[in-house]
Protein backbone atom coordinates (compact mmCIF):
# COMPACT_ATOMS: atom_id res chain seq x y z
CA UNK A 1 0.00 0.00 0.00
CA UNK A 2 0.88 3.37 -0.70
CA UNK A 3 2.77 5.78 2.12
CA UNK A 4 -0.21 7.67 2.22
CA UNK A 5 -2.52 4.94 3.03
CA UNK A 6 -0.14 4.05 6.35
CA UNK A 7 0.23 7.92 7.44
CA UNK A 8 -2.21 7.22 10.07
CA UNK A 9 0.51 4.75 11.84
CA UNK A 10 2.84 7.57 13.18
CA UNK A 11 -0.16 9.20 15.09
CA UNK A 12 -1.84 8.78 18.67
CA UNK A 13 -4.51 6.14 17.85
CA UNK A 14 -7.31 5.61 20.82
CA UNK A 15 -9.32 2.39 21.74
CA UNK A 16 -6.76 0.18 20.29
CA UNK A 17 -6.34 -3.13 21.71
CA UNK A 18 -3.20 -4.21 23.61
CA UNK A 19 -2.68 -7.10 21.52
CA UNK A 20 -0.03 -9.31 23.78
CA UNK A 21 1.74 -10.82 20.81
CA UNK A 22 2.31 -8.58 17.79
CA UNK A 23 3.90 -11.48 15.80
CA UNK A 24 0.74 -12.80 15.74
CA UNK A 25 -1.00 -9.65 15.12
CA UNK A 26 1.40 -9.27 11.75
CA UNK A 27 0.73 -12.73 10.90
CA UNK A 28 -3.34 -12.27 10.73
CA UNK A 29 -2.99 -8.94 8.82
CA UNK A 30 -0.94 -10.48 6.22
CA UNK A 31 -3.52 -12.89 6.25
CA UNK A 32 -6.35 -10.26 5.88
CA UNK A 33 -4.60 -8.32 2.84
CA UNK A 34 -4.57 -11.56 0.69
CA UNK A 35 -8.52 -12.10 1.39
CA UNK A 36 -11.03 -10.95 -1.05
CA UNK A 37 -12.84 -8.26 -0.84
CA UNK A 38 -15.85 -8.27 1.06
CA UNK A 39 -17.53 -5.40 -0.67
CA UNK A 40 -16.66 -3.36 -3.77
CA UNK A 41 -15.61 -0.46 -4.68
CA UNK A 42 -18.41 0.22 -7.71
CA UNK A 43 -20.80 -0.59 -4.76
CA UNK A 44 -19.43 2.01 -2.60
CA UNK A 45 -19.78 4.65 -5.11
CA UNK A 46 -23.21 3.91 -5.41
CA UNK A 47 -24.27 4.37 -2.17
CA UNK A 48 -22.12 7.82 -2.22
CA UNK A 49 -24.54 8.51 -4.93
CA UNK A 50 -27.40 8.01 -2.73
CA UNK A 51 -25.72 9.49 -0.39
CA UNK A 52 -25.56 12.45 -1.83
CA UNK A 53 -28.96 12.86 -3.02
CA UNK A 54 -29.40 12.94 0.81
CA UNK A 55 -27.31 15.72 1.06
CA UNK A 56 -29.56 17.76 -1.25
CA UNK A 57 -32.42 16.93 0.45
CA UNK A 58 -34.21 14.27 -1.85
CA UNK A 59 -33.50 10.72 0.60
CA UNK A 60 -33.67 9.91 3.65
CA UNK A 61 -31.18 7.49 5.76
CA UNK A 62 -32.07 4.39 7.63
CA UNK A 63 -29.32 3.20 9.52
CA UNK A 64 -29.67 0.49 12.17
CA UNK A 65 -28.46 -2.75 13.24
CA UNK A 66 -26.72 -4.30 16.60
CA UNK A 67 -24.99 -2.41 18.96
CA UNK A 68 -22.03 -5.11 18.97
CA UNK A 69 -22.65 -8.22 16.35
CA UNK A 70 -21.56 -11.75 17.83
CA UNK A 71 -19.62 -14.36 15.88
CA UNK A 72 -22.65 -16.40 17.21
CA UNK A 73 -25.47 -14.26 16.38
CA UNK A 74 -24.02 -14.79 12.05
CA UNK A 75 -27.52 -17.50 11.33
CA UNK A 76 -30.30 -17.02 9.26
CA UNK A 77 -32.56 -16.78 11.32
CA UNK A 78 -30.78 -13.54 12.96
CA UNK A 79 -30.15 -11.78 9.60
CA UNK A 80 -33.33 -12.47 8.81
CA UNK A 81 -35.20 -10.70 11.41
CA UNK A 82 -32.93 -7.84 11.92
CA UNK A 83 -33.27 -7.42 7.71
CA UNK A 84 -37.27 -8.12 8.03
CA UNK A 85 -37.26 -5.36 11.12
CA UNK A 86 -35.28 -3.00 8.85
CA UNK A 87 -37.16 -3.78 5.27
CA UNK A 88 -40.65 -2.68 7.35
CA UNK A 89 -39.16 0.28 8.78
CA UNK A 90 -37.92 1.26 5.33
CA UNK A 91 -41.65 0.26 4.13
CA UNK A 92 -43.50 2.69 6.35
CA UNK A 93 -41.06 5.90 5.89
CA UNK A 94 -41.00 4.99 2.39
CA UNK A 95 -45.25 4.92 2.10
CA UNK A 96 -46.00 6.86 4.75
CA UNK A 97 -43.54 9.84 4.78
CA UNK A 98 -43.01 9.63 1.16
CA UNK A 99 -39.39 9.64 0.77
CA UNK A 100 -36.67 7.32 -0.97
CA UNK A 101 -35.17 5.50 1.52
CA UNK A 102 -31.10 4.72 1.70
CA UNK A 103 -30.54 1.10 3.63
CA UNK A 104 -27.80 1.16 5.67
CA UNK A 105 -27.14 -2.20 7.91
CA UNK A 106 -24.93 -1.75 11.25
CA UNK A 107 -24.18 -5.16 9.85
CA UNK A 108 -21.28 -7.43 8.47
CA UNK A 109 -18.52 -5.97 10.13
CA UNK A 110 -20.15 -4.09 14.09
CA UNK A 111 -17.48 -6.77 15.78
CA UNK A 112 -15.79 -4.12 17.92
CA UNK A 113 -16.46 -1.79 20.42
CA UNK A 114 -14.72 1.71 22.57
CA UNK A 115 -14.84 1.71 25.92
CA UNK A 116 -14.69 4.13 28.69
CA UNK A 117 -12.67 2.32 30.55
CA UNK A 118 -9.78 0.23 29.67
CA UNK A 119 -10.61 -2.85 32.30
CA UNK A 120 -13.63 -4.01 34.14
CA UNK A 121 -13.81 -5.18 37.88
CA UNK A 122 -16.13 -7.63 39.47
CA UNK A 123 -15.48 -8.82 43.01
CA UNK A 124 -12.28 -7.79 43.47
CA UNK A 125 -10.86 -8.94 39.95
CA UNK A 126 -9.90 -6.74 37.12
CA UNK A 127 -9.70 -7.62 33.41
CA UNK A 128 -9.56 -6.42 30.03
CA UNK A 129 -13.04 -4.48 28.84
CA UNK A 130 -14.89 -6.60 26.56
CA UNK A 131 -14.27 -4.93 23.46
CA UNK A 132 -16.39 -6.47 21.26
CA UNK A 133 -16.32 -10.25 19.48
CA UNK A 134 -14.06 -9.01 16.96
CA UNK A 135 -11.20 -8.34 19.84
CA UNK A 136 -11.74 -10.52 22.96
CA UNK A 137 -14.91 -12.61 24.56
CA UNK A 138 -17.97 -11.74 26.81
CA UNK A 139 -17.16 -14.08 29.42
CA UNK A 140 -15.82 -12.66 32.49
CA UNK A 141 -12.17 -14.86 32.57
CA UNK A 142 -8.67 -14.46 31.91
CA UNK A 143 -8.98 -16.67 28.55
CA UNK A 144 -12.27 -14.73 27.13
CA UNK A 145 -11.03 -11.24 28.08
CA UNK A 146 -7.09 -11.64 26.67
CA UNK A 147 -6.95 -10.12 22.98
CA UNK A 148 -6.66 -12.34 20.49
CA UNK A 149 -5.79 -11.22 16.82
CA UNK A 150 -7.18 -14.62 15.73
CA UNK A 151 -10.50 -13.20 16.41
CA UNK A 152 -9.88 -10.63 13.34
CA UNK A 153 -10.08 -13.38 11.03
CA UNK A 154 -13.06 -14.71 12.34
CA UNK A 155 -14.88 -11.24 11.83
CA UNK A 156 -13.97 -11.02 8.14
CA UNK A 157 -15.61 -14.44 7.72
CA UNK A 158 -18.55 -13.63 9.77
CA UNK A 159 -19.12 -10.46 7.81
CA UNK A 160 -18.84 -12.40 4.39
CA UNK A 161 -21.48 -15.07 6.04
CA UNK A 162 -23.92 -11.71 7.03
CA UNK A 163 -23.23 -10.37 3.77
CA UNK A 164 -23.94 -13.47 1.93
CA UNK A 165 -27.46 -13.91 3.58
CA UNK A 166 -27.93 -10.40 2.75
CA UNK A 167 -27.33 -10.77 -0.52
CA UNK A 168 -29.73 -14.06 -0.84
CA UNK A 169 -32.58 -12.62 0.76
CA UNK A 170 -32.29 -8.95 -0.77
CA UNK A 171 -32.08 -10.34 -4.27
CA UNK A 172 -34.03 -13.50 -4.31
CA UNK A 173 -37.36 -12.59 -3.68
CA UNK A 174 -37.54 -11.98 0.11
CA UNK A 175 -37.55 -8.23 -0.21
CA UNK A 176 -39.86 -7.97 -3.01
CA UNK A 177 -42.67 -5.16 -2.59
CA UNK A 178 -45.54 -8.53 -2.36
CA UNK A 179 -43.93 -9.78 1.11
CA UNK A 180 -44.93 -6.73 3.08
CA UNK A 181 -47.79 -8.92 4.62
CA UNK A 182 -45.45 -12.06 5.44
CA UNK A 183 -42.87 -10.04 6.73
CA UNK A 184 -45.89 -9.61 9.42
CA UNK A 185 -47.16 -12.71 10.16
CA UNK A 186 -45.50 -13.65 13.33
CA UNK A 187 -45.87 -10.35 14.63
CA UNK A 188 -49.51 -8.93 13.78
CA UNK A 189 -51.76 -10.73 16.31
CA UNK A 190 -49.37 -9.71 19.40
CA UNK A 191 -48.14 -6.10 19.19
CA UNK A 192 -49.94 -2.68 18.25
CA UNK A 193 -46.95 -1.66 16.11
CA UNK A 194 -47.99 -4.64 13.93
CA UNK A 195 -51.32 -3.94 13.91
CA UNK A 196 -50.76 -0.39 12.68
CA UNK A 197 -48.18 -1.86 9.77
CA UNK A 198 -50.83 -4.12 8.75
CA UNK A 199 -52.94 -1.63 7.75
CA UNK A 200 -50.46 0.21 5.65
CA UNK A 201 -49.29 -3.13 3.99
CA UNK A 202 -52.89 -3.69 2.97
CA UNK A 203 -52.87 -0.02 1.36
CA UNK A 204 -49.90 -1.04 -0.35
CA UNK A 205 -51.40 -3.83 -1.55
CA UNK A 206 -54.01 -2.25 -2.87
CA UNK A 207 -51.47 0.11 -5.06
CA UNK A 208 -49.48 -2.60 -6.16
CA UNK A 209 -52.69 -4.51 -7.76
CA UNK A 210 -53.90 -1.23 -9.21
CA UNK A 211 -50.58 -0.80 -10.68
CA UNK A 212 -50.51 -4.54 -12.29
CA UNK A 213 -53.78 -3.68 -13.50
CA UNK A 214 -51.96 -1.12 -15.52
CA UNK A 215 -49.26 -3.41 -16.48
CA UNK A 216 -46.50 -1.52 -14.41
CA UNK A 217 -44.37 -4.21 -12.72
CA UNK A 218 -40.87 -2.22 -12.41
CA UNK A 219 -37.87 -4.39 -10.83
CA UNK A 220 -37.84 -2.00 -8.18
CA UNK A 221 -40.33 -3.33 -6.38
CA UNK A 222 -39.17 -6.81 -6.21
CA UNK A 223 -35.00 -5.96 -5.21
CA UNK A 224 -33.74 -3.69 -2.55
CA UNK A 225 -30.22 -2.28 -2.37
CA UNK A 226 -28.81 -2.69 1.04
CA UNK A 227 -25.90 -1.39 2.30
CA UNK A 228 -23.05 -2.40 4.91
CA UNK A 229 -21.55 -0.46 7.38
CA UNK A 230 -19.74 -0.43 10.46
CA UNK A 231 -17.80 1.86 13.00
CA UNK A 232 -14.21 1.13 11.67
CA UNK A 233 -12.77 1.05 15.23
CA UNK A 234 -9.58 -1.54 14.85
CA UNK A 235 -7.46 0.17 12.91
CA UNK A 236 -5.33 -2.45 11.78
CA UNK A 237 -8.29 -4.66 10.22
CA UNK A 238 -10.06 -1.58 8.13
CA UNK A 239 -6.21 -1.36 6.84
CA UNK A 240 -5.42 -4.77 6.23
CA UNK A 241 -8.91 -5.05 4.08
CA UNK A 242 -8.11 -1.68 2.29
CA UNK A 243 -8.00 -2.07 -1.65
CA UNK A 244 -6.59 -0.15 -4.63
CA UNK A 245 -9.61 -0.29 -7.24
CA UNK A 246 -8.39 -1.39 -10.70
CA UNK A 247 -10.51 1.11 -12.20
CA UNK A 248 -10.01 4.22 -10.57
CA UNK A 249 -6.96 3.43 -8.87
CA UNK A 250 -8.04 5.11 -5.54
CA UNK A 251 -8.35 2.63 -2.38
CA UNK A 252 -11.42 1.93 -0.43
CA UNK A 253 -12.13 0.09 2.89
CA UNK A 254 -13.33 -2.83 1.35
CA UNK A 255 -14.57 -4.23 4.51
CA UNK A 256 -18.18 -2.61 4.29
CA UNK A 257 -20.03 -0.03 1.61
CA UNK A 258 -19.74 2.76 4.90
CA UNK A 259 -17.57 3.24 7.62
CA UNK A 260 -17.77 5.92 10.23
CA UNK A 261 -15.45 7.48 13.42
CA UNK A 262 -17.15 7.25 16.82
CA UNK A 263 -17.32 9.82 19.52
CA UNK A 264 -14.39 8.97 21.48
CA UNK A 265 -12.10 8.44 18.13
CA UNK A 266 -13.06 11.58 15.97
CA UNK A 267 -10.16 13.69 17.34
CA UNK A 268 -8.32 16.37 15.09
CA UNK A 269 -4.72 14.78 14.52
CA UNK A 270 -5.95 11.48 15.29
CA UNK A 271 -4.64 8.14 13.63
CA UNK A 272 -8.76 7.68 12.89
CA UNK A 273 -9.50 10.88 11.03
CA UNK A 274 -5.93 10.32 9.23
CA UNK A 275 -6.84 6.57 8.00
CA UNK A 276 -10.74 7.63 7.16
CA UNK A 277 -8.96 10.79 4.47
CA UNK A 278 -6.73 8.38 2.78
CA UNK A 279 -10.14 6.11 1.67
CA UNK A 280 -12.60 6.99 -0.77
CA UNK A 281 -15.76 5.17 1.00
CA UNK A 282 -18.87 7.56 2.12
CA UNK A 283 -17.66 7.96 5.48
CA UNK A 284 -19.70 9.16 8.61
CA UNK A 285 -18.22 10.64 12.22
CA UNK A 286 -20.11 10.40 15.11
CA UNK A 287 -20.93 14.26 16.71
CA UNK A 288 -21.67 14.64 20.62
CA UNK A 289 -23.02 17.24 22.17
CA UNK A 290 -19.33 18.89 22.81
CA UNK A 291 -18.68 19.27 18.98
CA UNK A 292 -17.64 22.67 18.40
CA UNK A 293 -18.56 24.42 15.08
CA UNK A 294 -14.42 24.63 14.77
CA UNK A 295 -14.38 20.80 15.37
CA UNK A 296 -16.66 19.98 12.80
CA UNK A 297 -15.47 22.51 9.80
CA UNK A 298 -11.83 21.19 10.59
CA UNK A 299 -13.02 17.46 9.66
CA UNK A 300 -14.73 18.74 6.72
CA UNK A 301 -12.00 19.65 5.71
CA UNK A 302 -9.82 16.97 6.40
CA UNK A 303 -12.23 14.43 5.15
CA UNK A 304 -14.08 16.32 2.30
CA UNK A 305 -11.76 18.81 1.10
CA UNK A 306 -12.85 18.81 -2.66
CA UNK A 307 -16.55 19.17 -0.82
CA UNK A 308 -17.59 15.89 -2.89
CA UNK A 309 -22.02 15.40 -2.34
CA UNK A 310 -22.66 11.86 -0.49
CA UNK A 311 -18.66 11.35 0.51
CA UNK A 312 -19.17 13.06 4.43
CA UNK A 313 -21.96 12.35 6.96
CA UNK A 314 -22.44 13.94 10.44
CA UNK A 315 -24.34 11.19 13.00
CA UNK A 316 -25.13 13.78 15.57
CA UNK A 317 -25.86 11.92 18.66
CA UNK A 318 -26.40 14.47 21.36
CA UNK A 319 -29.34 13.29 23.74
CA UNK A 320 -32.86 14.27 23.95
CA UNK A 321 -32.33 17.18 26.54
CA UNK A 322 -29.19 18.60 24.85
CA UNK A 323 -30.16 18.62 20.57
CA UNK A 324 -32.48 21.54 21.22
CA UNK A 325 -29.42 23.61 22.34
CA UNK A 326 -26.51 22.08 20.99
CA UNK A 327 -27.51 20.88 17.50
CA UNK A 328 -28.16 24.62 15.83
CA UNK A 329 -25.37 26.52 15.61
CA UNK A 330 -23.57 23.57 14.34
CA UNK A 331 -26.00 22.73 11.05
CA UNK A 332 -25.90 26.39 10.57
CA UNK A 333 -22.74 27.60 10.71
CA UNK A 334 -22.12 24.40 8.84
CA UNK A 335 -24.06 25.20 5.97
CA UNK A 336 -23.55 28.37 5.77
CA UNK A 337 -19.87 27.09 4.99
CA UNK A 338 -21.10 25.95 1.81
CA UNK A 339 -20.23 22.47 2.68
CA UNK A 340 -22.65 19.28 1.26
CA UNK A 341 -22.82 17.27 4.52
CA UNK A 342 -25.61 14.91 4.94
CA UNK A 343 -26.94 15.26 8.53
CA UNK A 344 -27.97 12.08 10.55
CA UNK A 345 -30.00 11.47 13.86
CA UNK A 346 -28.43 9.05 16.22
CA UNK A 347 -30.89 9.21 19.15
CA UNK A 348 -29.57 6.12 21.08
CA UNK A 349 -25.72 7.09 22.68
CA UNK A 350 -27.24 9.81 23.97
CA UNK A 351 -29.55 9.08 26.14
CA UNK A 352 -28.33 5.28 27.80
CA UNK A 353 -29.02 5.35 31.81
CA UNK A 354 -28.72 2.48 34.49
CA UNK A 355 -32.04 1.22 35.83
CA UNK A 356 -31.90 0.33 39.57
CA UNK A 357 -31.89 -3.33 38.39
CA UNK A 358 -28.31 -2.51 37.35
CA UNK A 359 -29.29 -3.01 33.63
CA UNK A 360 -28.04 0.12 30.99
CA UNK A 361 -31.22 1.17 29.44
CA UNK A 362 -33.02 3.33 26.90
CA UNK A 363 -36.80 4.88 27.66
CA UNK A 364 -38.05 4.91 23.67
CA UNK A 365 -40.09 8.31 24.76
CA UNK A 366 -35.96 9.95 25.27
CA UNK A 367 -35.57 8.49 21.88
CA UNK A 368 -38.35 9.84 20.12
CA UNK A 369 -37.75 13.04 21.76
CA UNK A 370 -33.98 13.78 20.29
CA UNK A 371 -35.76 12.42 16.57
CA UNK A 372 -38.39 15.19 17.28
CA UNK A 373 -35.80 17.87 18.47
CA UNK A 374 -33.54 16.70 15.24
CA UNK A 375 -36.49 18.02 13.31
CA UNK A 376 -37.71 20.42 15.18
CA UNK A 377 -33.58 22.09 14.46
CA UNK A 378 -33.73 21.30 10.94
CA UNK A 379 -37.36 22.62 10.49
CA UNK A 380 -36.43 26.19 11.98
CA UNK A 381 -33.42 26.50 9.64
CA UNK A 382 -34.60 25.45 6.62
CA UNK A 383 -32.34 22.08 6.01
CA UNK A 384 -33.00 19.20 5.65
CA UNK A 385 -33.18 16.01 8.24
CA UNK A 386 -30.99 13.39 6.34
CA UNK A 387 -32.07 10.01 8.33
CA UNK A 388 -31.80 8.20 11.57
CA UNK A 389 -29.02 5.77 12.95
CA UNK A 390 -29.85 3.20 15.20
CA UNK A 391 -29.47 0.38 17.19
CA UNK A 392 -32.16 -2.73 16.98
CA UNK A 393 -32.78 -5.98 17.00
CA UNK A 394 -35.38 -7.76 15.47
CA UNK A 395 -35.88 -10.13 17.82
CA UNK A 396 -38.31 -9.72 21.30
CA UNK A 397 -35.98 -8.56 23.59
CA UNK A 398 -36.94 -5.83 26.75
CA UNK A 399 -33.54 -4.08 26.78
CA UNK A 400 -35.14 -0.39 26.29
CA UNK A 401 -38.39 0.80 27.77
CA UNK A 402 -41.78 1.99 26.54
CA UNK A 403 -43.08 1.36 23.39
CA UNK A 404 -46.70 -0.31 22.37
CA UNK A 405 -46.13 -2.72 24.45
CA UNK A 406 -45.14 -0.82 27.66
CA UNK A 407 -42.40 -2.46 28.76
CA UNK A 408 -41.15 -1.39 32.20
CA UNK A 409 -37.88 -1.31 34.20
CA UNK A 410 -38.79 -4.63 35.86
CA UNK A 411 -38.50 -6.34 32.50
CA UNK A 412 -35.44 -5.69 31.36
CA UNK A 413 -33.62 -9.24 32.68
CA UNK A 414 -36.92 -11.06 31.20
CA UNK A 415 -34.85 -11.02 27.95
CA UNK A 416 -31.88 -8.71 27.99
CA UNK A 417 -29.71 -10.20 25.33
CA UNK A 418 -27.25 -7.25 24.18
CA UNK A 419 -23.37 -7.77 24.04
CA UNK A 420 -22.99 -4.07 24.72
CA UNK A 421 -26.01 -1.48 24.63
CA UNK A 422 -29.93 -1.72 25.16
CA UNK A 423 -31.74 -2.07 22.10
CA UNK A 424 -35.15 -1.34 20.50
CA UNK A 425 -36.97 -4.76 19.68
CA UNK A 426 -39.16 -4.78 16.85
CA UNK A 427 -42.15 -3.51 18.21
CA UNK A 428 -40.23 -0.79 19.43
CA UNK A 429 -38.55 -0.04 16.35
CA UNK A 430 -41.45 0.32 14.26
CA UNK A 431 -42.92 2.62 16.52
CA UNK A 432 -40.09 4.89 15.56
CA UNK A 433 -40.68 4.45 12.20
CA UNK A 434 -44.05 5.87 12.74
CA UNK A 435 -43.05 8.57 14.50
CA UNK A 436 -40.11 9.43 12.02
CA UNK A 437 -42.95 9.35 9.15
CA UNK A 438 -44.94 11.84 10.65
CA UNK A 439 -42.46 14.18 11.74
CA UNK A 440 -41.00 13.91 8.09
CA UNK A 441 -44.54 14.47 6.35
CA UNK A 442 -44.86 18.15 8.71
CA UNK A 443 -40.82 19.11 8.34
C-alpha cells in the first residue's frame, strides 16, 4: 500500500487493543490483505450517490443494526429478522412519509467496540473491557477477556457469512414489494406496532394490484439495495482489508459499503481521522453534544476537502435534553460554509441510563424526543433532516423501555440479550418508524 494509506501509523490512535503478541497480530494482517474483498468499490460509489442525493435533500437514511454483532449471532434466522425489522421500517417511511429511503445495515462488520474504561472489575478482579467479538470474549475470565488477533479473522468471515445472507434474501425474492404482509405474520396478532403496519401493507397492496392492473411491474419493487456499514474502530483490520480499485486506482475500505469514526475516536490529529482521508468510502463521524462548530469545519476539511455530495456524513448523537441547544449553531454555521454534509440522527448514545436493576437502558419516549428535536432544528433552519441511525434488534428482547407494548424497568432481565447497549426490539422499532414518518410528512 501506498505511504499515504499508512500515514495514520505515526499518530496517537485511541481504543486500540493491547494485543499481547504482535507477531501474531502481523501474521493475521498479512492474512487479511490476501482475502477478497468483502464489498466493492463500484458498490461504494453507489451508495455515495445516494448518499448524496441525501445531502440535497431528496432521501432519507435508515441506519440500524446491533450495537455489537456476535460471531454467534451470524444464522439465518438472525439476519433475517434484523433485515425483516429493517425492510418494514424502510416500508412505512418509504409509504407513509413519502421519501426514498437509503438502507444502511450496522451489519457485516459491528465486531468491535470503545470503551470508557480500559478494564472491568467484578469482586475484586480486574480484566480487560470486553471490546467487542471481533477483539476478545464476553465471558468474564482471563482466557475470554485476553486479545486475540485470531478473532480478526473470524470477523472477516462472519461479515462475508452476514453479507452473503444479505445478498440471498435482498435479491431473491424476500424483499420484493408482495412480502410486506409475510414479513408480518408472526408479529400482527401480538403487538400494536404490527397492527398499525398491517394496515399500511394492505394499502400497499391495494397500489401494487392497481398498478398490475396497468401493467406496471418495475424491478424495483421486487430488489432492494442494502448497504453495509460499520464503526471502523480496529485500525489495523479496516487497513489490512483496504484495496486499490483497478478502475479508478483510488483505495477503499473494502470491509463494508460505509464506515464511520465514533465519539471517542473523531479527534483532530488522530490516527482515525488520518486513515478515514486516505479512503474513498462515504464515510460518517459520530458528533456529541461537545462538537464545536471549529471541530466539525476542521473534519470537513480533512475528510471532504474537494466538498464531494454523499462522501461526508455527520451522525449527531447528542441526547434528547441537549439537541435543542446544541444541534443549531452547528447545522448552521455548517451550511452556511457551503459544505454538502448529509446530517444524521443518532438518538440512542445519547440518552443510555442504568435502571436500579443494574441493567443500561433506553426509555423509547428519550428516543423519540432527540428524533423530534432533530427536526424540530432542521425545520427552523430550513435544512434538511438526512435520516436516523440506530441500534435494533429484530428479535423480542426488553432491553429499552416503553413502546406499544409498555415495557417497564422490571423487565429488562426477562430477555436482555445485548453484548454491549440496550436495544429497540421490533415492536419498538417500528414505533419509531411511525413517529419518524410523521415528523418527516410536517418538516
Amino acid at each position: 500500500m501506498s505511504n499515504n494509506l499508512d500515514s495514520w501509523r505515526r499518530l496517537p490512535a485511541a481504543q486500540q487493543p493491547e494485543w499481547p503478541d504482535r507477531g501474531a497480530l502481523e501474521r493475521v494482517v498479512t492474512k487479511l490483505e490476501g482475502l477478497p474483498p468483502l464489498v466493492f468499490a463500484g458498490e461504494c460509489d453507489n451508495l455515495k450517490a445516494e448518499l448524496a442525493a441525501v445531502a440535497r435533500g431528496e432521501a432519507f437514511v435508515l441506519q440500524g443494526g446491533d450495537c455489537a454483532e456476535t460471531f454467534a449471532g451470524a444464522t439465518a434466522d438472525a439476519v433475517r429478522n434484523k433485515l425483516k425489522t429493517l425492510l418494514q421500517m424502510a416500508i412505512v417511511l418509504t409509504y407513509a412519509a413519502k421519501v426514498p429511503v437509503v438502507k444502511i445495515g450496522r451489519m457485516a462488520g459491528q465486531f468491535a467496540k470503545p470503551r470508557s474504561k480500559g478494564t472491568e472489575i467484578r469482586e475484586g478482579v480486574e480484566l480487560p473491557a470486553y471490546r467487542g467479538d471481533m477483539v476478545n470474549g464476553l465471558d468474564f475470565t482471563p482466557e475470554a477477556r485476553t486479545p486475540d488477533p485470531e478473532r480478526l479473522l473470524q470477523a472477516y468471515h462472519s461479515s462475508a457469512v452476514t453479507l452473503n445472507l444479505i445478498r440471498a434474501f435482498t435479491k431473491g425474492g424476500y424483499a420484493d414489494l408482495r412480502q410486506v404482509h409475510a414479513w408480518n405474520q408472526d408479529f400482527v396478532a401480538e403487538s400494536p406496532a404490527g397492527k398499525r403496519y398491517e394496515q399500511l401493507a394492505r394499502e400497499i397492496d391495494q397500489a401494487l394490484a392497481f398498478m398490475r392492473a396497468c401493467g406496471a411491474d418495475p424491478e424495483e419493487f421486487h430488489t432492494v439495495e442494502f448497504y453495509s456499514s460499520h464503526e471502523a474502530l480496529i485500525l489495523d483490520y479496516d487497513h489490512a482489508l483496504t484495496r486499490i480499485d483497478s478502475r479508478t486506482g483510488l483505495p477503499y475500505d473494502v470491509s463494508a459499503h460505509m464506515v464511520w469514526i465514533g465519539e471517542r475516536t473523531r479527534q483532530l490529529g488522530s490516527a482515525h481521522v488520518e486513515f478515514f482521508a486516505n479512503i474513498r468510502n462515504p464515510i460518517g463521524v459520530k458528533l456529541g453534544p461537545t462538537t464545536s462548530v471549529d471541530d466539525a469545519l476542521v473534519l470537513i476539511g480533512k475528510l471532504n476537502p474537494d466538498n464531494e455530495p454523499g462522501r461526508l456524513s455527520f451522525i449527531t448523537r447528542m441526547g434528547a435534553t441537549k439537541i435543542r441547544e446544541h444541534l443549531p449553531e452547528l447545522v448552521e454555521k455548517v451550511t452556511a460554509s457551503g459544505a454538502q454534509v448529509a446530517w444524521i440522527c443518532d438518538p440512542m448514545h445519547g440518552n443510555t441510563f442504568e435502571a436500579p436493576s443494574g441493567h443500561k437502558t433506553r426509555r423509547l419516549d428519550d428516543v423519540l424526543d432527540e428524533v423530534a428535536g432533530f427536526f424540530e432544528v432542521h425545520r427552523a433552519l430550513g435544512t434538511h433532516p438526512g435520516g436516523i441511525h440506530i441500534e435494533f434488534t429484530g428479535d423480542d428482547v426488553t432491553e429499552c423501555v416503553g413502546g406499544g407494548r409498555a415495557i417497564v424497568e422490571d423487565d429488562l432481565a426477562l430477555r436482555y440479550e445485548t453484548a454491549c447497549d440496550p436495544r429497540l426490539n421490533r415492536g419498538q422499532s417500528l414505533d419509531l418508524a411511525f413517529r419518524v414518518a410523521e415528523l418527516y410528512r410536517s418538516a
